[in-house]
C-alpha atoms as a PDB file:
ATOM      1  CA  UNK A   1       6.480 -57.232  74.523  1.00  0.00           C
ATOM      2  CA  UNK A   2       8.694 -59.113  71.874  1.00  0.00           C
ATOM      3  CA  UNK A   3      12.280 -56.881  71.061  1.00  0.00           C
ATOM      4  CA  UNK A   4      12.636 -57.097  67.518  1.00  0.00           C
ATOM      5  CA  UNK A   5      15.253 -58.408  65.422  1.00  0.00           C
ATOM      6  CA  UNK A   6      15.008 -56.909  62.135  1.00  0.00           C
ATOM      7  CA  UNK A   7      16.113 -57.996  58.947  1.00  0.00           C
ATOM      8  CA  UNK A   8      15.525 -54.789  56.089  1.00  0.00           C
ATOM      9  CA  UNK A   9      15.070 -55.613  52.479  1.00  0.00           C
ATOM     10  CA  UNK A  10      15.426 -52.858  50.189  1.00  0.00           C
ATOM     11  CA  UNK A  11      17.498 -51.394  46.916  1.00  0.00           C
ATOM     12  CA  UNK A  12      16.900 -47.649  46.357  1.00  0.00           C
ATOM     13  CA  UNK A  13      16.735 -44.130  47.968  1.00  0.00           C
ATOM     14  CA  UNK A  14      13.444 -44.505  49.171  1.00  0.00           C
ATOM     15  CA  UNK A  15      14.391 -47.252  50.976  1.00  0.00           C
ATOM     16  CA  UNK A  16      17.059 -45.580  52.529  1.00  0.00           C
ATOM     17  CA  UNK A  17      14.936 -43.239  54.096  1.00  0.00           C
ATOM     18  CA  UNK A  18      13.155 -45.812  56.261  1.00  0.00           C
ATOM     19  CA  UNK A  19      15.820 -47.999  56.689  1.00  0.00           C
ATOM     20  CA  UNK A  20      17.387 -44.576  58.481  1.00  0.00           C
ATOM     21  CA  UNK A  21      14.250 -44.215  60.643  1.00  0.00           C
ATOM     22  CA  UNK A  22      14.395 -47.358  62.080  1.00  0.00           C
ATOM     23  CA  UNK A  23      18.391 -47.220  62.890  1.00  0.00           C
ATOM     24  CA  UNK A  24      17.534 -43.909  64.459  1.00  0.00           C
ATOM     25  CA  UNK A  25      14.514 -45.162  66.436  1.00  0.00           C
ATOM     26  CA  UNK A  26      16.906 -47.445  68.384  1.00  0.00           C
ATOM     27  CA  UNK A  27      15.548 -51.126  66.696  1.00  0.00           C
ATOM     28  CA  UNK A  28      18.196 -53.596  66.154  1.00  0.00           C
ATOM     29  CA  UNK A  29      18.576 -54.295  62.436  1.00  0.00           C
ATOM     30  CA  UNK A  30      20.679 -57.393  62.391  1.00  0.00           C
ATOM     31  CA  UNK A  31      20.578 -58.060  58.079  1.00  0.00           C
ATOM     32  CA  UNK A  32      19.945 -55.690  55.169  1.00  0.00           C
ATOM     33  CA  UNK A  33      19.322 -57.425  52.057  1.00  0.00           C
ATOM     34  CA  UNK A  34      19.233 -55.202  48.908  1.00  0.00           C
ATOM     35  CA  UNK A  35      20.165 -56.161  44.874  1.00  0.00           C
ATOM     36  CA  UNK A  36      23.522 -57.265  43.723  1.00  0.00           C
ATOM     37  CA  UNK A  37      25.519 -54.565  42.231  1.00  0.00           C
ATOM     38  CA  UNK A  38      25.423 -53.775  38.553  1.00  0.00           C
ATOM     39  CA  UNK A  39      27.770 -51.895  35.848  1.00  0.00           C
ATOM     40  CA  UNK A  40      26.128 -48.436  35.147  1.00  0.00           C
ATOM     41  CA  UNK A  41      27.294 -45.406  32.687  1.00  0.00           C
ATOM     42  CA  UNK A  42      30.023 -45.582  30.136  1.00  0.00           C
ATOM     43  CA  UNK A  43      32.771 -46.861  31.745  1.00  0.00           C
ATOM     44  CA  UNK A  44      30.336 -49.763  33.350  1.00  0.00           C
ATOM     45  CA  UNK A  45      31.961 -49.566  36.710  1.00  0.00           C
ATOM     46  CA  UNK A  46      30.117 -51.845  39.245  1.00  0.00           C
ATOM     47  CA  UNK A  47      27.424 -49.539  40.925  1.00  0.00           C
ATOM     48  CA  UNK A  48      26.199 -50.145  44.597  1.00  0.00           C
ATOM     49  CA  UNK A  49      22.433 -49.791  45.672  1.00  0.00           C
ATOM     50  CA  UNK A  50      21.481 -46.743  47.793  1.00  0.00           C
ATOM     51  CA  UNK A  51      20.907 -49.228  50.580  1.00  0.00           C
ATOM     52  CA  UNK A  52      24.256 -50.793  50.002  1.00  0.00           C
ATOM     53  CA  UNK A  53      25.983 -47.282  50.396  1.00  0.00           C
ATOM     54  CA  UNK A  54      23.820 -47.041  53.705  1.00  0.00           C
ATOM     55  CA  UNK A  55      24.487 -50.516  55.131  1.00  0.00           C
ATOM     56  CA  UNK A  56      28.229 -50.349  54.378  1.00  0.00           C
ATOM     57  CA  UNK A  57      28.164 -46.910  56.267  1.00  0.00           C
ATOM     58  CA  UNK A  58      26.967 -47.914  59.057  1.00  0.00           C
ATOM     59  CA  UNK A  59      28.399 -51.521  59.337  1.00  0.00           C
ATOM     60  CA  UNK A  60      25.249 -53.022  59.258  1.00  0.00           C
ATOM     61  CA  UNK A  61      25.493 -56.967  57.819  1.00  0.00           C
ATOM     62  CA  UNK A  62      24.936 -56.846  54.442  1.00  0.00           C
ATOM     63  CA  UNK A  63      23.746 -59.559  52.046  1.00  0.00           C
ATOM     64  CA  UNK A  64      23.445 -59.049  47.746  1.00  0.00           C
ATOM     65  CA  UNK A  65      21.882 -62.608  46.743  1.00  0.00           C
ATOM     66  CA  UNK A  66      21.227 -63.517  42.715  1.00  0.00           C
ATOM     67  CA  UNK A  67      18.820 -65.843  43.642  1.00  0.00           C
ATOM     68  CA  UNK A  68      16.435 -65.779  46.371  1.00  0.00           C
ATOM     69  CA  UNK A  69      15.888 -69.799  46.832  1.00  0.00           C
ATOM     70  CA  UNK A  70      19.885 -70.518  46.837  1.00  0.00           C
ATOM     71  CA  UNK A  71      20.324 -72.631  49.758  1.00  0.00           C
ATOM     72  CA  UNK A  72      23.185 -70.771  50.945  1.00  0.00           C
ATOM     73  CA  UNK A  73      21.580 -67.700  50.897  1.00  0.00           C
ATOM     74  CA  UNK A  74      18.841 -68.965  52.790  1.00  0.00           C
ATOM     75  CA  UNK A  75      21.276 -70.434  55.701  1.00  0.00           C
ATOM     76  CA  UNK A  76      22.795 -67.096  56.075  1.00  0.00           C
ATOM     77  CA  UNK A  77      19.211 -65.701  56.375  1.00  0.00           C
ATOM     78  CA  UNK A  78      18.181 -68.446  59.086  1.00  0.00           C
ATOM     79  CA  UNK A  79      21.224 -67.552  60.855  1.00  0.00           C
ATOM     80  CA  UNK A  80      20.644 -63.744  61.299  1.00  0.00           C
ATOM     81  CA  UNK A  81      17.873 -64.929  63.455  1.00  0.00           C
ATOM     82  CA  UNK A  82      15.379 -62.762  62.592  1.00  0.00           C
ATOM     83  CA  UNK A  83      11.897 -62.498  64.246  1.00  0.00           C
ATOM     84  CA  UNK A  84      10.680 -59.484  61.961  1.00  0.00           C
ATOM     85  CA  UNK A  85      11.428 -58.877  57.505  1.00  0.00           C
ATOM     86  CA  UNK A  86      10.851 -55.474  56.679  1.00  0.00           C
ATOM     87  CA  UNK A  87      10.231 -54.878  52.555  1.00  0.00           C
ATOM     88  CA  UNK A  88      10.816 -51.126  50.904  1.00  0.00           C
ATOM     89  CA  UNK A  89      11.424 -51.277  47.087  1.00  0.00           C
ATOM     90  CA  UNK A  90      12.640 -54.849  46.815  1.00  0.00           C
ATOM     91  CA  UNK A  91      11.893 -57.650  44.288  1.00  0.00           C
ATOM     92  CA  UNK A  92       9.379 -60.527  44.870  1.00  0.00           C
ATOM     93  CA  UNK A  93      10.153 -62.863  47.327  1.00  0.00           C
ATOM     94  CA  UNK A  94       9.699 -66.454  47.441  1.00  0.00           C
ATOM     95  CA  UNK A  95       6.934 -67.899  50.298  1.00  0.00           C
ATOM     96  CA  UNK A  96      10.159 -69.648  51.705  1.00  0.00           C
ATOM     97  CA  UNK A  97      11.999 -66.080  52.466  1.00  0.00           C
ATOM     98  CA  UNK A  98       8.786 -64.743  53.803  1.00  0.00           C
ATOM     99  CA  UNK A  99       7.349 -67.279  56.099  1.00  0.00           C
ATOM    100  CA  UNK A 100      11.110 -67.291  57.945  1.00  0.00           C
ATOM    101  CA  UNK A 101      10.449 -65.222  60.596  1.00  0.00           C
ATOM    102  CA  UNK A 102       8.073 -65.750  63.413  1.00  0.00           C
ATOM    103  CA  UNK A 103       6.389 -62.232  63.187  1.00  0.00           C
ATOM    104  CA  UNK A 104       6.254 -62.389  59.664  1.00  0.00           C
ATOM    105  CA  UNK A 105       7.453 -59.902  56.662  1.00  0.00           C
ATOM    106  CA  UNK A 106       5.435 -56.590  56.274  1.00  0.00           C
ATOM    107  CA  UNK A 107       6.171 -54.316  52.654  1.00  0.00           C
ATOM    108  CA  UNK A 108       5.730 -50.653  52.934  1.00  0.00           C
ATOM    109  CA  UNK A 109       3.733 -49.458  49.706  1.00  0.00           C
ATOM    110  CA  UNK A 110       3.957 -46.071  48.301  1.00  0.00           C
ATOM    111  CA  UNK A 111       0.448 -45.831  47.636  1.00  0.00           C
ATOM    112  CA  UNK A 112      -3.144 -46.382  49.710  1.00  0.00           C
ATOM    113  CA  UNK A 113      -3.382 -49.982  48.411  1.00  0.00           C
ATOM    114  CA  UNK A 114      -5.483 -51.723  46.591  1.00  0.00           C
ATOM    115  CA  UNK A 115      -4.789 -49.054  44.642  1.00  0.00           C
ATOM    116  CA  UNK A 116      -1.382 -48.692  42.243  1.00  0.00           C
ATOM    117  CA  UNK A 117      -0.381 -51.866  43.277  1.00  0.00           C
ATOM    118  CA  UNK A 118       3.177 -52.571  41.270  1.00  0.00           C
ATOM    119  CA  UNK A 119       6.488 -51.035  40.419  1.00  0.00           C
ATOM    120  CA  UNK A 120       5.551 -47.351  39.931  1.00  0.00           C
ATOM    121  CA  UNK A 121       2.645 -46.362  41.930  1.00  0.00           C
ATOM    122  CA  UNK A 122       4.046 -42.571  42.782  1.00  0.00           C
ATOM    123  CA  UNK A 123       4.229 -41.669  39.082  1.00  0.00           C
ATOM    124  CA  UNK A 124       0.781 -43.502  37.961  1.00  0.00           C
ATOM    125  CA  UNK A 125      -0.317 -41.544  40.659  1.00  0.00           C
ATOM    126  CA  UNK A 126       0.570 -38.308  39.110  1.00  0.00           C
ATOM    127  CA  UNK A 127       0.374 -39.315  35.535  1.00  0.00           C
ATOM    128  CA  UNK A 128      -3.554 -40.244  36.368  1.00  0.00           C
ATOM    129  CA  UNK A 129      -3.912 -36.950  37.963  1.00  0.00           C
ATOM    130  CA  UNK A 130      -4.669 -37.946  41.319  1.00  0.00           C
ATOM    131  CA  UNK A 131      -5.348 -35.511  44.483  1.00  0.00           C
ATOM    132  CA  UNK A 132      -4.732 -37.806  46.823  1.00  0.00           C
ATOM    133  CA  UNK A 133      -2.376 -40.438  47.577  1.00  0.00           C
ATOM    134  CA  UNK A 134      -0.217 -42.363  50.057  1.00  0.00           C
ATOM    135  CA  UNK A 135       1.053 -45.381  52.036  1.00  0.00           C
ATOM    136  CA  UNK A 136       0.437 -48.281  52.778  1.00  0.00           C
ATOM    137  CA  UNK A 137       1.959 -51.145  55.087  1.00  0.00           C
ATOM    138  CA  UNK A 138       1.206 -54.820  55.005  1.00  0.00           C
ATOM    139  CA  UNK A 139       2.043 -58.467  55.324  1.00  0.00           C
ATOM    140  CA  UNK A 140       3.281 -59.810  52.279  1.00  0.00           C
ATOM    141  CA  UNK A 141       1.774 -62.879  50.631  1.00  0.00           C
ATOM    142  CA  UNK A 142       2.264 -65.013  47.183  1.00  0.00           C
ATOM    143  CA  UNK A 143       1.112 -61.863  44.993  1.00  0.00           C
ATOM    144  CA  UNK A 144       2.492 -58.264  43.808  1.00  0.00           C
ATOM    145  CA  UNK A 145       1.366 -55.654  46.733  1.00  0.00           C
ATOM    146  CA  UNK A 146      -2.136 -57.759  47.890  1.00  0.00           C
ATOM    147  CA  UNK A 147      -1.580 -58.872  51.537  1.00  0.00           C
ATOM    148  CA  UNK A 148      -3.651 -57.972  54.891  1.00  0.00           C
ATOM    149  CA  UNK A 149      -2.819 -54.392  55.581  1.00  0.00           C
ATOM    150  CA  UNK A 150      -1.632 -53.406  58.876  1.00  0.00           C
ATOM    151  CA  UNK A 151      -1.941 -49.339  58.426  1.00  0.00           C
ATOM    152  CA  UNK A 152      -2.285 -46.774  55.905  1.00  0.00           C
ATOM    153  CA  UNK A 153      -1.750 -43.069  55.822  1.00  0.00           C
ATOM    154  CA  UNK A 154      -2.538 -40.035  53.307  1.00  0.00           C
ATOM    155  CA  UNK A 155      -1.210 -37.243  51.874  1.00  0.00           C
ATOM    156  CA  UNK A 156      -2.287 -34.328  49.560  1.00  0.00           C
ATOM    157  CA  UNK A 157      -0.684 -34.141  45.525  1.00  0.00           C
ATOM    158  CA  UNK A 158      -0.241 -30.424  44.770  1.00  0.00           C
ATOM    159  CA  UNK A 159      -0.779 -29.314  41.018  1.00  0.00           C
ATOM    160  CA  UNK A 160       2.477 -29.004  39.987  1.00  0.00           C
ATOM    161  CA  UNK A 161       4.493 -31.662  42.276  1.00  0.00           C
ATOM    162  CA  UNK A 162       6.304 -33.620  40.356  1.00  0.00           C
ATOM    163  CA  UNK A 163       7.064 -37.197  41.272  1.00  0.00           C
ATOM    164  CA  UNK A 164      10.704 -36.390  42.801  1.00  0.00           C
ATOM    165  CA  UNK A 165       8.883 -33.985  45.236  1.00  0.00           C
ATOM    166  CA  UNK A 166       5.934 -36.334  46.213  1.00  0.00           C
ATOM    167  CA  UNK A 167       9.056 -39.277  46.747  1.00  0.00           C
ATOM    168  CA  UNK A 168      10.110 -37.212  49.432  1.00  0.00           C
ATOM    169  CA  UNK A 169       6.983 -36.345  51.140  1.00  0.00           C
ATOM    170  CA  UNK A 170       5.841 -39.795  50.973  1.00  0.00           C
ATOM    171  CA  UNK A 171       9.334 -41.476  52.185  1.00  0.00           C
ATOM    172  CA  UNK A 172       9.024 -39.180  55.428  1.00  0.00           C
ATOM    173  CA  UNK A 173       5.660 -40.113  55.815  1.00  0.00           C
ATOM    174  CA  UNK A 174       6.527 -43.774  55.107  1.00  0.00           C
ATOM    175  CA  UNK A 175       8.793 -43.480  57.611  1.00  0.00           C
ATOM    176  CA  UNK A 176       6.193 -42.523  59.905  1.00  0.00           C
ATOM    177  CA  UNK A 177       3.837 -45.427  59.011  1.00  0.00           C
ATOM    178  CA  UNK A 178       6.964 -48.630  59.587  1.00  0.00           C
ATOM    179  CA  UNK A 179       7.220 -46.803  62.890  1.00  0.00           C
ATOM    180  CA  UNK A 180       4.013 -47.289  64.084  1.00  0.00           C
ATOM    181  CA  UNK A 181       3.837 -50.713  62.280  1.00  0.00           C
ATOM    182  CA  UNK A 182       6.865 -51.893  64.604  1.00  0.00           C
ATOM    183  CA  UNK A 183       5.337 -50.365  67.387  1.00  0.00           C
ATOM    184  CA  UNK A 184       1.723 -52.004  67.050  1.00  0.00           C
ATOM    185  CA  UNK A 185       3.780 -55.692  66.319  1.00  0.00           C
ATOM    186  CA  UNK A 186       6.277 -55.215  69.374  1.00  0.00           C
ATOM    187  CA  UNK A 187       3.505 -55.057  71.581  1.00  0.00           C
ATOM    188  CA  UNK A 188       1.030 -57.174  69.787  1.00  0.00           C
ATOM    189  CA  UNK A 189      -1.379 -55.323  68.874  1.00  0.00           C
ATOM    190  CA  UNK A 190      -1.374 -55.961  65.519  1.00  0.00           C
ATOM    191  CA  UNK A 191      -4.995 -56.132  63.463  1.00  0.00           C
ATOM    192  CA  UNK A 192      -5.208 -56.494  59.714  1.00  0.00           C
ATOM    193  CA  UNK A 193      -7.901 -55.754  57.153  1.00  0.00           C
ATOM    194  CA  UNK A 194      -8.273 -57.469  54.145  1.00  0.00           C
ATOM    195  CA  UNK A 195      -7.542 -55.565  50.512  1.00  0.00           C
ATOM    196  CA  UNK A 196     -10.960 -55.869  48.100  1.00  0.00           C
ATOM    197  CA  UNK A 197     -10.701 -56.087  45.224  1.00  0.00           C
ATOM    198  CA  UNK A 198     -13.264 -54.220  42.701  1.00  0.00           C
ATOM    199  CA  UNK A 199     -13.082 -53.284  39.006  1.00  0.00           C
ATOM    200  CA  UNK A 200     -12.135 -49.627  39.294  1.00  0.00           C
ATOM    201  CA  UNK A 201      -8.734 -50.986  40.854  1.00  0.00           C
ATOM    202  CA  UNK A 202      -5.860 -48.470  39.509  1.00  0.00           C
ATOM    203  CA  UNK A 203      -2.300 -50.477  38.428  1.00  0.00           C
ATOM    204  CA  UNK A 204       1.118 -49.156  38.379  1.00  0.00           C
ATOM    205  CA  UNK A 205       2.419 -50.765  35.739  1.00  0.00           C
ATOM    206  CA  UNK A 206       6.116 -50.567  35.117  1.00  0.00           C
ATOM    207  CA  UNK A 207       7.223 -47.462  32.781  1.00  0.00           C
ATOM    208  CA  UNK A 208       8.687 -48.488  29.644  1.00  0.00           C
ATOM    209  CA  UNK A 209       9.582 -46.011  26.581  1.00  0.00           C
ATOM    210  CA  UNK A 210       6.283 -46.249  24.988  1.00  0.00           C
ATOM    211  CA  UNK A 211       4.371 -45.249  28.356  1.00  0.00           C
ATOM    212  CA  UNK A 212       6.735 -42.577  28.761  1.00  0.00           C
ATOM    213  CA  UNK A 213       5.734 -40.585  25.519  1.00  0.00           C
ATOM    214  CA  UNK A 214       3.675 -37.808  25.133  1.00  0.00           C
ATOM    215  CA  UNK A 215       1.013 -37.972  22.762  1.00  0.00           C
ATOM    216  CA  UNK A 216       0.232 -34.244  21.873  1.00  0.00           C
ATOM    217  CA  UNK A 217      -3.652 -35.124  21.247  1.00  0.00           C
ATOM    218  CA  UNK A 218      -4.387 -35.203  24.510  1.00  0.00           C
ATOM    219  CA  UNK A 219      -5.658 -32.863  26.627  1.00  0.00           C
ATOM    220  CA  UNK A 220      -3.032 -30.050  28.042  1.00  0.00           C
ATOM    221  CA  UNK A 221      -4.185 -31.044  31.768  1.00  0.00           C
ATOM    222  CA  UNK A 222      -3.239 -34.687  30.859  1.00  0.00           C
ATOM    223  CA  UNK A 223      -0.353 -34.048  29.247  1.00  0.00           C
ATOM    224  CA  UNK A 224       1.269 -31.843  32.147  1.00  0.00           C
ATOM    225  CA  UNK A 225      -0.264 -34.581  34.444  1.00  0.00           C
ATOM    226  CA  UNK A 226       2.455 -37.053  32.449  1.00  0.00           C
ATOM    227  CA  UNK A 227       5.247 -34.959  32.472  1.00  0.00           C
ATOM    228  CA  UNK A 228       5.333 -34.586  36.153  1.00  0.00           C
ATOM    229  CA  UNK A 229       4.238 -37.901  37.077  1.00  0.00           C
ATOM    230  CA  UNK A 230       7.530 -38.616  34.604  1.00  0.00           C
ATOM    231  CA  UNK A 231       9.669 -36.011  36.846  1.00  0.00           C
ATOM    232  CA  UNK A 232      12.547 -35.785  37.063  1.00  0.00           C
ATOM    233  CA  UNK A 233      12.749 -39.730  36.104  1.00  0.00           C
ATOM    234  CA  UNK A 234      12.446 -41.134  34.065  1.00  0.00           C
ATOM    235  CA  UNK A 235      11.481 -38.057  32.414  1.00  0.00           C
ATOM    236  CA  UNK A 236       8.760 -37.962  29.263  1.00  0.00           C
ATOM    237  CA  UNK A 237       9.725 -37.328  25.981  1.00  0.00           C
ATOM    238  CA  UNK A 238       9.111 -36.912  22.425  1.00  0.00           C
ATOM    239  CA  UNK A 239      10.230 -35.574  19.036  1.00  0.00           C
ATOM    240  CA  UNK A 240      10.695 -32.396  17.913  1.00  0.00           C
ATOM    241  CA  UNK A 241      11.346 -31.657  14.538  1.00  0.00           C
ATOM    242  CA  UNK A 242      12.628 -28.839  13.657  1.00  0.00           C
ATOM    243  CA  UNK A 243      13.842 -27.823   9.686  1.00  0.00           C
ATOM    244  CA  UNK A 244      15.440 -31.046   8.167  1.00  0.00           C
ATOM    245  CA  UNK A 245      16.534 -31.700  12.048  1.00  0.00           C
ATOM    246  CA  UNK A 246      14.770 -34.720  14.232  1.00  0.00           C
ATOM    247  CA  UNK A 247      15.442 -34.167  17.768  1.00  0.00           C
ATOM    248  CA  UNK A 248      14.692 -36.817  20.903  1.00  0.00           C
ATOM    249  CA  UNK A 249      13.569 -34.696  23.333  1.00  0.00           C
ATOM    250  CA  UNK A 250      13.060 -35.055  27.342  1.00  0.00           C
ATOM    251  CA  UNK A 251      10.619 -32.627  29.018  1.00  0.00           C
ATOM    252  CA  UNK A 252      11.101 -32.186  32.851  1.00  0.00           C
ATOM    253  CA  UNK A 253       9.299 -28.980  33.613  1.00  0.00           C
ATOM    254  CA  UNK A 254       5.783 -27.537  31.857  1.00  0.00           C
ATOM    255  CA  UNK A 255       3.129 -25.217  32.696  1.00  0.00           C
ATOM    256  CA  UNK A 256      -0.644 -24.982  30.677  1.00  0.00           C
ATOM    257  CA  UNK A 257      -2.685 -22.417  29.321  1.00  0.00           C
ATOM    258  CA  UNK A 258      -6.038 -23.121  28.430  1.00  0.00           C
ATOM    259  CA  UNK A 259      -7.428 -21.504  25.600  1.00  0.00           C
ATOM    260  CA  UNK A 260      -8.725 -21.141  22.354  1.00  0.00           C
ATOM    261  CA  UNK A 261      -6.316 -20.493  19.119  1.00  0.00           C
ATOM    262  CA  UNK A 262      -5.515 -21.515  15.163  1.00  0.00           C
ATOM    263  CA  UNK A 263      -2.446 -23.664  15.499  1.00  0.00           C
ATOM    264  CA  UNK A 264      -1.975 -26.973  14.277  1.00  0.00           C
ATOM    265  CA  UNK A 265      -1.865 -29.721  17.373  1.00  0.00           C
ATOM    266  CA  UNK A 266       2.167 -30.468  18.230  1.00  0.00           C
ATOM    267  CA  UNK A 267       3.017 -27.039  16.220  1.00  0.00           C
ATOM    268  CA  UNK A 268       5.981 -25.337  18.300  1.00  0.00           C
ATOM    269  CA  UNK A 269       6.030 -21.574  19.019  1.00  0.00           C
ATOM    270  CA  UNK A 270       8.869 -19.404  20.215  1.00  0.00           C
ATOM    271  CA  UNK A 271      10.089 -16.257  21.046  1.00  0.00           C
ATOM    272  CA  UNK A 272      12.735 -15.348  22.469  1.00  0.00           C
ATOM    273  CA  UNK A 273      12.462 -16.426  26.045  1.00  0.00           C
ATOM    274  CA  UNK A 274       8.954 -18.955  25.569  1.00  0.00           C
ATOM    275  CA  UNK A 275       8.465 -21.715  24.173  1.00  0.00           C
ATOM    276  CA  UNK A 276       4.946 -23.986  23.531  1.00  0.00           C
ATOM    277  CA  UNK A 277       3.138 -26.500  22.430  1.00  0.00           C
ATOM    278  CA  UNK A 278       0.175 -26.033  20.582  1.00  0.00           C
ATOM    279  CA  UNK A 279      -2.565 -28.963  22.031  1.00  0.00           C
ATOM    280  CA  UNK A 280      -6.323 -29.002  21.544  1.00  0.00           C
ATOM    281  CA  UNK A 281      -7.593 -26.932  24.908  1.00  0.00           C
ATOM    282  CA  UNK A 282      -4.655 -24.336  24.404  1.00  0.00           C
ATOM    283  CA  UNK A 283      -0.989 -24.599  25.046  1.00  0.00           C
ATOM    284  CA  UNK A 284       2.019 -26.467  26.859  1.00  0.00           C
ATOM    285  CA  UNK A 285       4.491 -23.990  28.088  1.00  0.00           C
ATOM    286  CA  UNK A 286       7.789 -26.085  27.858  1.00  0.00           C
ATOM    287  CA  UNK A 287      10.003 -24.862  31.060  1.00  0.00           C
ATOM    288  CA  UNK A 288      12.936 -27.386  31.049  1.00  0.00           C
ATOM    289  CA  UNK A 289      14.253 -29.560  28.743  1.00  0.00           C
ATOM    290  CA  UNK A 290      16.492 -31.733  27.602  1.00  0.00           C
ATOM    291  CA  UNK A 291      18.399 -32.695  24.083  1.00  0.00           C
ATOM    292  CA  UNK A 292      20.769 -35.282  22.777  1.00  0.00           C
ATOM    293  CA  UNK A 293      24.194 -35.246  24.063  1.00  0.00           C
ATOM    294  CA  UNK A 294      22.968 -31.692  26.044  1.00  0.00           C
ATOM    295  CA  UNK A 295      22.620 -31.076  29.674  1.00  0.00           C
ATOM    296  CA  UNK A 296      19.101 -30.450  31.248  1.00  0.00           C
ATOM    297  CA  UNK A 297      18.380 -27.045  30.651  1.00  0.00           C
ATOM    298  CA  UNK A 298      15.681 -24.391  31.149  1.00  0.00           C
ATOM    299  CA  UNK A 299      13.885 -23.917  28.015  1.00  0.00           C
ATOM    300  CA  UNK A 300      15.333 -19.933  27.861  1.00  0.00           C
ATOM    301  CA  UNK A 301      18.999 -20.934  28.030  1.00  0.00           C
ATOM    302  CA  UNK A 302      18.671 -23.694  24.710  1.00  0.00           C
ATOM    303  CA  UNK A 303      16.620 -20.442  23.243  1.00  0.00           C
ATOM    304  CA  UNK A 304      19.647 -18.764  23.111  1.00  0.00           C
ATOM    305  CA  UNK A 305      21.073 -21.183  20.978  1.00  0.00           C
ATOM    306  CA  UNK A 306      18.640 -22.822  18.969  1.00  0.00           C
ATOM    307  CA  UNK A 307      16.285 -20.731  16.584  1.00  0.00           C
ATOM    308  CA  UNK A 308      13.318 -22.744  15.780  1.00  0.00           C
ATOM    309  CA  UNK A 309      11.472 -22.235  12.423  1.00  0.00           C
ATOM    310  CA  UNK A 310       7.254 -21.542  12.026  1.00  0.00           C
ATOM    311  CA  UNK A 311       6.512 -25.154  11.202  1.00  0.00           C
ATOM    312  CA  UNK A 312       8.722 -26.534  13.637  1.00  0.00           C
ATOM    313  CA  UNK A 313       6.424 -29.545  15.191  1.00  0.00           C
ATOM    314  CA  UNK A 314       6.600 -31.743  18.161  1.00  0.00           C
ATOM    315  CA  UNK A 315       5.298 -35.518  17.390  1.00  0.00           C
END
């Protein structure tokens, strides 16, 4: 049996999460290597990861490199001595950061690979209307998310979980899953199987505004399926308009009805509590929202304030 020396790559709360599991499972973590820090909000003051925060709380050595191939940076890494790299939510590395240590560099995916491989796979796993998702663990080679796996395990979507809920769930039960993975390569017994790859292959492609808005033709179910894949970040949205007023509007929180009526698709309705969304199988009951320059609100509370006309329209 090998003790491990860990080095922990890793940038944001997820990662945290496991990198807490393994401190509190007794392994030695002698590096933590997460992104450099960046100016954030209106006064752009310098912003440290979540793993940062973590690392600097519990004086573990902490390294913030620009550039993975800097030969500095990679003398520090040698020195740390490493036998074991251990990826959550990092960036790509280069083949000469991953080959370093003698038990090699395993990623923890939040997904059951080979499907949602990339940078968003719990919210593509909502937004696609999944049942069923998971994690994955596995040896990292020259591409995004493909290596040998070592384990995966499952875990149920409810209807309405957004994708802030499902992070949670599925960074305790990633937690679970490096466990064992350290366990099975401390006493050698690893075994790996082989990702296939097949044309039905799901991607979680990196959100960007225009994946992010909702397109009132769809279906209700896929609609609802979007905004809480998109929950509570980085939230869908769309337009309302509303008299000679053009509003850019974030949705956290819906609910559907399905069923038949006369309104135009994207028409609004209100009373004075409810608010929805006219669509082509019935309606999206708007629960939470958000406006420009407003807090996140539920939808009554902006009610109170905001009377919306009969041909008010979301686009």
């Amino acid at each position: 049996m090998e003790k491990l020396r860990i080095v922990f790559m890793g940038t944001p709360e997820f990662a945290v999460g496991i990198l807490d599991t393994i401190i509190k499972n007794n392994y030695e973590v002698v590096g933590v290597i997460t992104a450099a820090d960046k100016p954030a909000g209106r006064g752009q003051k310098m912003k440290y990861s979540a793993v940062k925060e973590y690392a600097l709380e519990h004086n573990l050595r902490l390294l913030q490199p620009t550039n993975l191939k800097d030969e500095t940076f990679l003398a520090e890494l040698r020195s740390l001595n490493a036998n074991l790299q251990v990826v959550v939510a990092f960036r790509m590395l280069p083949e000469v950061v991953w080959r370093m240590p003698k038990l090699g560099t395993f990623n923890l995916h939040a997904s059951l690979l080979p499907n949602y491989r990339g940078a968003a796979p719990i919210n593509w796993a909502i937004i696609n209307g999944e049942t069923k998702t998971g994690v994955t663990t596995f040896f990292i080679d020259d591409k995004i998310d493909t290596g040998a796996m070592l384990l995966s395990k499952k875990i149920e979507i409810a209807p309405n979980e957004n994708a802030g809920q499902l992070h949670d769930r599925l960074m305790d039960l990633g937690s679970t899953a490096v466990i064992e993975t350290l366990a099975l390569i401390e006493k050698g017994n690893v075994s790996t199987t082989l990702q296939q790859d097949n044309p039905e292959i799901k991607t979680a492609y990196k959100l960007n505004r225009e994946n992010c808005k909702i397109d009132w033709n769809q279906s209700a179910e896929t609609i609802h399926n979007l905004i809480r894949g998109l929950s509570p970040y980085p939230a869908a949205w769309c337009i309302f308009k509303n008299n000679q007023e053009e509003w850019n509007v974030k949705i956290y929180e819906a609910s559907i009805s399905i069923e038949n009526h006369h309104y135009k698709t994207g028409q609004i309705i209100t009373t004075k509590k409810e608010m929805k969304i006219a669509v082509k199988n019935g309606y999206i009951n708007i629960l939470s929202l958000q406006l420009p320059g407003k807090k996140k609100m539920q939808t009554q509370e902006l009610l109170n304030g905001v009377a919306f006309s009969i041909t008010a329209q979301a686009e």
